[in-house]
Protein backbone atom coordinates (compact mmCIF):
# COMPACT_ATOMS: atom_id res chain seq x y z
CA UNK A 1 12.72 -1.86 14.14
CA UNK A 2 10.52 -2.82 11.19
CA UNK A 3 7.16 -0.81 10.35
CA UNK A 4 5.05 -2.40 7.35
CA UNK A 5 3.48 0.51 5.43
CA UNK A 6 1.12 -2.37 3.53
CA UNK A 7 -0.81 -4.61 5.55
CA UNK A 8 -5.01 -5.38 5.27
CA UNK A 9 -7.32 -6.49 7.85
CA UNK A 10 -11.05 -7.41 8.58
CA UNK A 11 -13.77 -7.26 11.74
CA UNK A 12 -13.49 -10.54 13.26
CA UNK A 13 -17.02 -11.36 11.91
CA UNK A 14 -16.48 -10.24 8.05
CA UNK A 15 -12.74 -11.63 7.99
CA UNK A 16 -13.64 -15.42 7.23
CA UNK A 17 -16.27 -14.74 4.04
CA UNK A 18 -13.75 -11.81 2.66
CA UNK A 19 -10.85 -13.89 2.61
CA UNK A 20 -12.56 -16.68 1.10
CA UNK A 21 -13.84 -14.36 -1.78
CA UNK A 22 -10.26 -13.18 -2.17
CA UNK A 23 -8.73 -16.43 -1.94
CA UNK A 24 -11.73 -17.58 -4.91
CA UNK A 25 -10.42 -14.65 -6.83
CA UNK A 26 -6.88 -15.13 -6.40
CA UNK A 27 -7.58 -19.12 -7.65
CA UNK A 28 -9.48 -18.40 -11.00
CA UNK A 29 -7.38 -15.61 -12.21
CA UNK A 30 -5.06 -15.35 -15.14
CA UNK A 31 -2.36 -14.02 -13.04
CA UNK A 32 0.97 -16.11 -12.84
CA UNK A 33 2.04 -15.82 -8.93
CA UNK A 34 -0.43 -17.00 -6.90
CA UNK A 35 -0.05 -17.06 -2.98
CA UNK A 36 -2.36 -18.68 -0.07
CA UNK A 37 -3.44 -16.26 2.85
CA UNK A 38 -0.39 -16.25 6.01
CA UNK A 39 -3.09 -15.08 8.40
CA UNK A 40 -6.61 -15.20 8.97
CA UNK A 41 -7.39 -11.99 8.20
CA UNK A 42 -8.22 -10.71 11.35
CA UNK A 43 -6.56 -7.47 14.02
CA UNK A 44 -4.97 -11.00 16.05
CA UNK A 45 -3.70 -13.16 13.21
CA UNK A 46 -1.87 -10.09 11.38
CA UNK A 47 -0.50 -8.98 15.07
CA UNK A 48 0.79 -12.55 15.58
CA UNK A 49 2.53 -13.00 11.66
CA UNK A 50 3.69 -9.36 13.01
CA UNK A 51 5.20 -10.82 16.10
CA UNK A 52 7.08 -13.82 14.30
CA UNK A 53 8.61 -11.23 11.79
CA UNK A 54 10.18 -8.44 13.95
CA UNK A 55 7.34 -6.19 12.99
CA UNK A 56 6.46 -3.14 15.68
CA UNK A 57 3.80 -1.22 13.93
CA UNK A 58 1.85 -1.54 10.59
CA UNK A 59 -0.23 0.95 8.39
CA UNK A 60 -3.72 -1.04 7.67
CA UNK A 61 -4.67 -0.24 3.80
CA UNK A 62 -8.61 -0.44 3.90
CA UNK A 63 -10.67 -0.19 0.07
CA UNK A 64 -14.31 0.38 -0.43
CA UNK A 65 -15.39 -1.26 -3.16
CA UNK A 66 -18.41 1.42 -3.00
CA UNK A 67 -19.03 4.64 -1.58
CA UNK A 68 -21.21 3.44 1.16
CA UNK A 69 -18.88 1.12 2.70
CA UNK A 70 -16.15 4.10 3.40
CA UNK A 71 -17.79 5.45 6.89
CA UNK A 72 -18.33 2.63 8.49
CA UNK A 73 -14.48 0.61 7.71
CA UNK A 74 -13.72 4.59 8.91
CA UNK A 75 -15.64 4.32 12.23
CA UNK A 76 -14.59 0.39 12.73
CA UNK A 77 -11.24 1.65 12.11
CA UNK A 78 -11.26 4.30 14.35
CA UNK A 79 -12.27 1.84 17.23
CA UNK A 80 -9.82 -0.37 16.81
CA UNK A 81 -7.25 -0.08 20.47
CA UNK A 82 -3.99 -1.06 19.47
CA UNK A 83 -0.64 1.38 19.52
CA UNK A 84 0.82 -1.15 17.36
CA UNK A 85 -1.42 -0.17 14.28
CA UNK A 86 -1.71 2.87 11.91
CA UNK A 87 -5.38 2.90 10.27
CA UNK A 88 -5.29 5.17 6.95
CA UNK A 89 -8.92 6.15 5.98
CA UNK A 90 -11.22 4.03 3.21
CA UNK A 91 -12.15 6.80 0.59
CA UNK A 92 -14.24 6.40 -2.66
CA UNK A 93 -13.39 8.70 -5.08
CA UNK A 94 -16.46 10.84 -6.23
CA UNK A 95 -18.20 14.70 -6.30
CA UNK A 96 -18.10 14.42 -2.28
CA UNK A 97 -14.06 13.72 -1.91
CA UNK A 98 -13.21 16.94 -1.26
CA UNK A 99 -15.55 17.33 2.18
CA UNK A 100 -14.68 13.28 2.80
CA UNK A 101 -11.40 14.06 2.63
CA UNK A 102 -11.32 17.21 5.34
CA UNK A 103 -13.16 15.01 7.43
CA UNK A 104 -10.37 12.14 7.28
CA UNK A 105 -8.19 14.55 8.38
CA UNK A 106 -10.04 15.72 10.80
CA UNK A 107 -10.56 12.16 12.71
CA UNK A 108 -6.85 11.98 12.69
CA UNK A 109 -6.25 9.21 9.72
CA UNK A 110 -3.02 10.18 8.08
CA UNK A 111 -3.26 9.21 4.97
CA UNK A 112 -5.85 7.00 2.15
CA UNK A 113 -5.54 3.81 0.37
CA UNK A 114 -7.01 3.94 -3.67
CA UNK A 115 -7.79 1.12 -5.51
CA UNK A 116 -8.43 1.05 -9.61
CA UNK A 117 -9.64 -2.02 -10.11
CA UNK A 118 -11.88 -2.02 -7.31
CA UNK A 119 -13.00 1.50 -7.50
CA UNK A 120 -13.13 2.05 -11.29
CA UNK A 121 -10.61 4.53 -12.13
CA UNK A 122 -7.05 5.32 -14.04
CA UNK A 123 -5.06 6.77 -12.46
CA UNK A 124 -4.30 9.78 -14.76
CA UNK A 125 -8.36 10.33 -14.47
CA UNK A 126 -9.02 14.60 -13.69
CA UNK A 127 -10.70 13.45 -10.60
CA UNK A 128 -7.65 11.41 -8.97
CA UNK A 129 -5.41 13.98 -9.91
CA UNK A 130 -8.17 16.42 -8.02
CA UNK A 131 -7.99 13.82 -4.95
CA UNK A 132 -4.68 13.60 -4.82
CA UNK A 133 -4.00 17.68 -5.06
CA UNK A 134 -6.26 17.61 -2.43
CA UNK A 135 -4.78 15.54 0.19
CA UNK A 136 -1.25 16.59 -0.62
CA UNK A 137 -3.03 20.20 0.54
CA UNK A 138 -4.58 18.67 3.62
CA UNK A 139 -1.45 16.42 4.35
CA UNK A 140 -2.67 13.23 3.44
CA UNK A 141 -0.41 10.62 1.81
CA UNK A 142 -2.33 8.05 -0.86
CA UNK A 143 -1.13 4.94 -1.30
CA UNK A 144 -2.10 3.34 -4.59
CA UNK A 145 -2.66 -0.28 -5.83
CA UNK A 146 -0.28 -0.22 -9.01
CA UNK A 147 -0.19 -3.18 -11.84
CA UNK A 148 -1.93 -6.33 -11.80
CA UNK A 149 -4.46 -7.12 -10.05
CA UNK A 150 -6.85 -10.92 -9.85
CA UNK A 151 -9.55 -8.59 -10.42
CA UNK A 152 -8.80 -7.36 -14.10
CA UNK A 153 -5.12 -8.90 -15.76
CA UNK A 154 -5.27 -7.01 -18.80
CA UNK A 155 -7.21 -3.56 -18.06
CA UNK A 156 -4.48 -2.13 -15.44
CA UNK A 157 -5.87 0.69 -14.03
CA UNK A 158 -2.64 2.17 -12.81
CA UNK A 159 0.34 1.96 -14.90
CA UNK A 160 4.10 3.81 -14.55
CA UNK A 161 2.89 5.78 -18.00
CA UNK A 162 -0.44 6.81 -16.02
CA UNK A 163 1.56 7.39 -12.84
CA UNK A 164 3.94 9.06 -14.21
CA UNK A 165 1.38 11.55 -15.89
CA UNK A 166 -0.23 11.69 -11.99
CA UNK A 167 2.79 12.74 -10.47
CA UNK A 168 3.26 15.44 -13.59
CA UNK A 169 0.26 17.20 -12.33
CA UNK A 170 1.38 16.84 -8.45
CA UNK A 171 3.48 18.97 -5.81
CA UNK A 172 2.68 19.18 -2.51
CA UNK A 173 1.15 15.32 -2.35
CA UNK A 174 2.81 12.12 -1.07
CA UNK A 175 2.75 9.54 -3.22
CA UNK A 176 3.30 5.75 -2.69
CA UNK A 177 3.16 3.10 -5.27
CA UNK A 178 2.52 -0.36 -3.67
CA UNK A 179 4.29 -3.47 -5.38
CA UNK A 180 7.75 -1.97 -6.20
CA UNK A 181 5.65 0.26 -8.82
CA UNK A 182 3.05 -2.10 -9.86
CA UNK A 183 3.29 -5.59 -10.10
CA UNK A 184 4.31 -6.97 -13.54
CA UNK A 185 5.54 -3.23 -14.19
CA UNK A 186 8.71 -3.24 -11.53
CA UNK A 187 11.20 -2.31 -14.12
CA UNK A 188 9.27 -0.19 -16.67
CA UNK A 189 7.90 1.84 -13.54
CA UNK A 190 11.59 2.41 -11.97
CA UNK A 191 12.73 3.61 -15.17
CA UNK A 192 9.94 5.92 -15.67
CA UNK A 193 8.98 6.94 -12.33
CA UNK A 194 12.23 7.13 -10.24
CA UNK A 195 13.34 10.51 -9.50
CA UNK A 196 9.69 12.26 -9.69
CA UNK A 197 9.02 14.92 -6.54
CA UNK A 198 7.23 13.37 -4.08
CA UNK A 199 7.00 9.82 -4.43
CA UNK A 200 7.07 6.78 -2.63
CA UNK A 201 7.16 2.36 -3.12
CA UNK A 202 6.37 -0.20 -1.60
CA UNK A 203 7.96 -3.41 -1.26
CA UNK A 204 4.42 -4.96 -0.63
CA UNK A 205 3.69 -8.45 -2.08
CA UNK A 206 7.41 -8.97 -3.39
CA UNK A 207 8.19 -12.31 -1.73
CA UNK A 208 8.37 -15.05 -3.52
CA UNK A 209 7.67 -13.13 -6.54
CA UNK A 210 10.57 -10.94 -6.97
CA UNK A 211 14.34 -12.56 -6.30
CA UNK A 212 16.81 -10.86 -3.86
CA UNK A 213 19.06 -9.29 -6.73
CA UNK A 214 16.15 -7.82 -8.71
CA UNK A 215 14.87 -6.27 -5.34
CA UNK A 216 18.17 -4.85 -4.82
CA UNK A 217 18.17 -2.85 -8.25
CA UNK A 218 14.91 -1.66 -7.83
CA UNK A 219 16.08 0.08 -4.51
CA UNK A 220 19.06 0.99 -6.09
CA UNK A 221 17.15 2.83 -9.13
CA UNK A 222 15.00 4.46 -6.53
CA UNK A 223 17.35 5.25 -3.87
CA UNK A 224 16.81 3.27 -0.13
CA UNK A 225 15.25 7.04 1.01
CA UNK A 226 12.15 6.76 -1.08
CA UNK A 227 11.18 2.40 -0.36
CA UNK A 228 8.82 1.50 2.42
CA UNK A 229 8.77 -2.03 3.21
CA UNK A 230 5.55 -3.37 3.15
CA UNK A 231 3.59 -7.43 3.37
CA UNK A 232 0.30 -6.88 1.94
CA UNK A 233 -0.53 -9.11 4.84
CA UNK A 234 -2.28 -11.64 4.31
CA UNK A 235 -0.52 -12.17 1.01
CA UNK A 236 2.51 -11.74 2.17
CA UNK A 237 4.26 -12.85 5.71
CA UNK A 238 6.32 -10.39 7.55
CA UNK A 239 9.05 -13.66 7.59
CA UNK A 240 9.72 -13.80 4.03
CA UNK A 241 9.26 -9.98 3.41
CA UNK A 242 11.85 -9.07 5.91
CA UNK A 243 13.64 -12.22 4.70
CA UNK A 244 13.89 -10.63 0.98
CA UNK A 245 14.71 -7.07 1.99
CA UNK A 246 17.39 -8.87 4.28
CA UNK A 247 19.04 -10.90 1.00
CA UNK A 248 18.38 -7.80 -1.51
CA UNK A 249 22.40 -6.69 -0.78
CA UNK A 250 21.35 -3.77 1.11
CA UNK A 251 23.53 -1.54 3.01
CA UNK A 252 23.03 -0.92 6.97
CA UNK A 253 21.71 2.60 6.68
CA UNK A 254 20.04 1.46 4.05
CA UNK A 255 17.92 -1.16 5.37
CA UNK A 256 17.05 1.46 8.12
CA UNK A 257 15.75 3.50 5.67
CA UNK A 258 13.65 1.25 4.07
CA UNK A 259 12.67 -0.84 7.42
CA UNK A 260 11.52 1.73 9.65
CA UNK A 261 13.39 5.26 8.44
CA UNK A 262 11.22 6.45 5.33
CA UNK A 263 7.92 4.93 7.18
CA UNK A 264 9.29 7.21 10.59
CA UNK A 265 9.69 10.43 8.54
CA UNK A 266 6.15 10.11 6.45
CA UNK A 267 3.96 9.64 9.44
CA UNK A 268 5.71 11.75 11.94
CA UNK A 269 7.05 8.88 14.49
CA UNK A 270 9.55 9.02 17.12
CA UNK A 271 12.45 6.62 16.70
């Protein structure tokens, strides 16, 4: 069994003009790896890339880019009739969170997605660190964007140093850093990071970007119990993610852990 923790889709009807701005932004920026779409964006092309890699189930990571785009990717979201995927809510962080947030929780979501470059924040800012108390009260896990990002190269909103002065302030919340830490970061934010109470990575856009041996020491320095395995689908296809996690020199139980295990335990599945 393989669940990916990291995966992004559209509505049908939005999916062609978003990934074309993405793709756009992806093209002109400064950023070294660059990688073409593997689906189209939509619930049916990331359930068929699913299909080809092994995948049964796969946490979709929504972001609004404004506050008035969170309730209705919620409700969409929330309509969408397929076992196979895990919706986590869109939140923008503001004076309202703490009310947005019990009402996530109330429409069952189990967890949010946060974005810095897109939604303007560090991630050592008083009101993320509020956000995140928060949810780790209501039971909400937040998964972060961490390191580079098209958007903005050089002003990286979430760093291991501003993690790690997050997770300082943190103890009852779930934590996961997508990208192995933060892309361009991998190694500073193992060394910094691994080890602190309550968090979580991601092995989300790591194809083709990171090599099977560096992978391996990265789960190594943050033990196979706290690594989800994640796409970023569309980035990334569930093929060559599994394929990397597969080459990364990876005991049994430990590719269980990080395949299906860790994802199992965090959002309360059966095996």
């Amino acid at each position: 069994m393989i669940i990916d923790f990291h995966a992004h889709i559209f509505p049908d009807s939005l999916a062609p003009r978003a990934l074309a701005a993405l793709v756009r932004g992806v093209d002109t920026s400064p950023m070294e790896f660059k990688t073409a779409p593997c689906t189209d964006g939509t619930e049916k092309g990331l359930v068929r890339d699913m299909d080809k890699g092994g995948i049964s189930r796969a946490v979709l990571l929504p972001v609004a880019t404004k506050p008035s785009q969170a309730e209705s990717i919620n409700k969409w979201e929330l309509g969408l009739d397929s076992e196979r995927l895990i919706p986590f809510g869109a939140h923008f962080p503001g004076a309202d969170s703490p009310a947005q947030l019990e009402r996530l929780k109330e429409q069952g979501f189990r967890g949010i997605k946060l974005h810095g470059e897109f939604q303007g924040f560090y991630a050592d800012d008083p009101l993320i660190v509020d956000v995140c108390r928060r949810c780790g009260e209501l039971g909400l896990i937040v998964v972060f964007h961490a390191g580079m990002d098209y958007e903005d190269c050089e002003n990286v909103r979430v760093t291991p140093t501003r993690a790690a002065r997050l997770m300082d302030k943190l103890s009852r919340t779930t934590v996961v850093l997508a990208h192995m830490g933060g892309i361009g970061f991998e190694d500073e934010a193992a060394r910094l990071l691994a080890g602190a109470q309550g968090l979580m990575v991601d092995t989300s856009f790591s194809a083709g970007r990171l090599s099977p041996s560096h992978m391996g020491d990265l789960i190594a320095a943050y033990g196979a119990e706290n690594v989800l395995f994640g796409t970023d689908s569309p980035w990334n296809s569930g093929t060559d993610s599994a394929e990397l996690i597969e080459a990364a020199g990876l005991s049994s139980e430990q590719r269980e852990l990080v395949f299906h295990k860790n994802a199992e335990r965090l959002l309360h599945l059966m095996s």
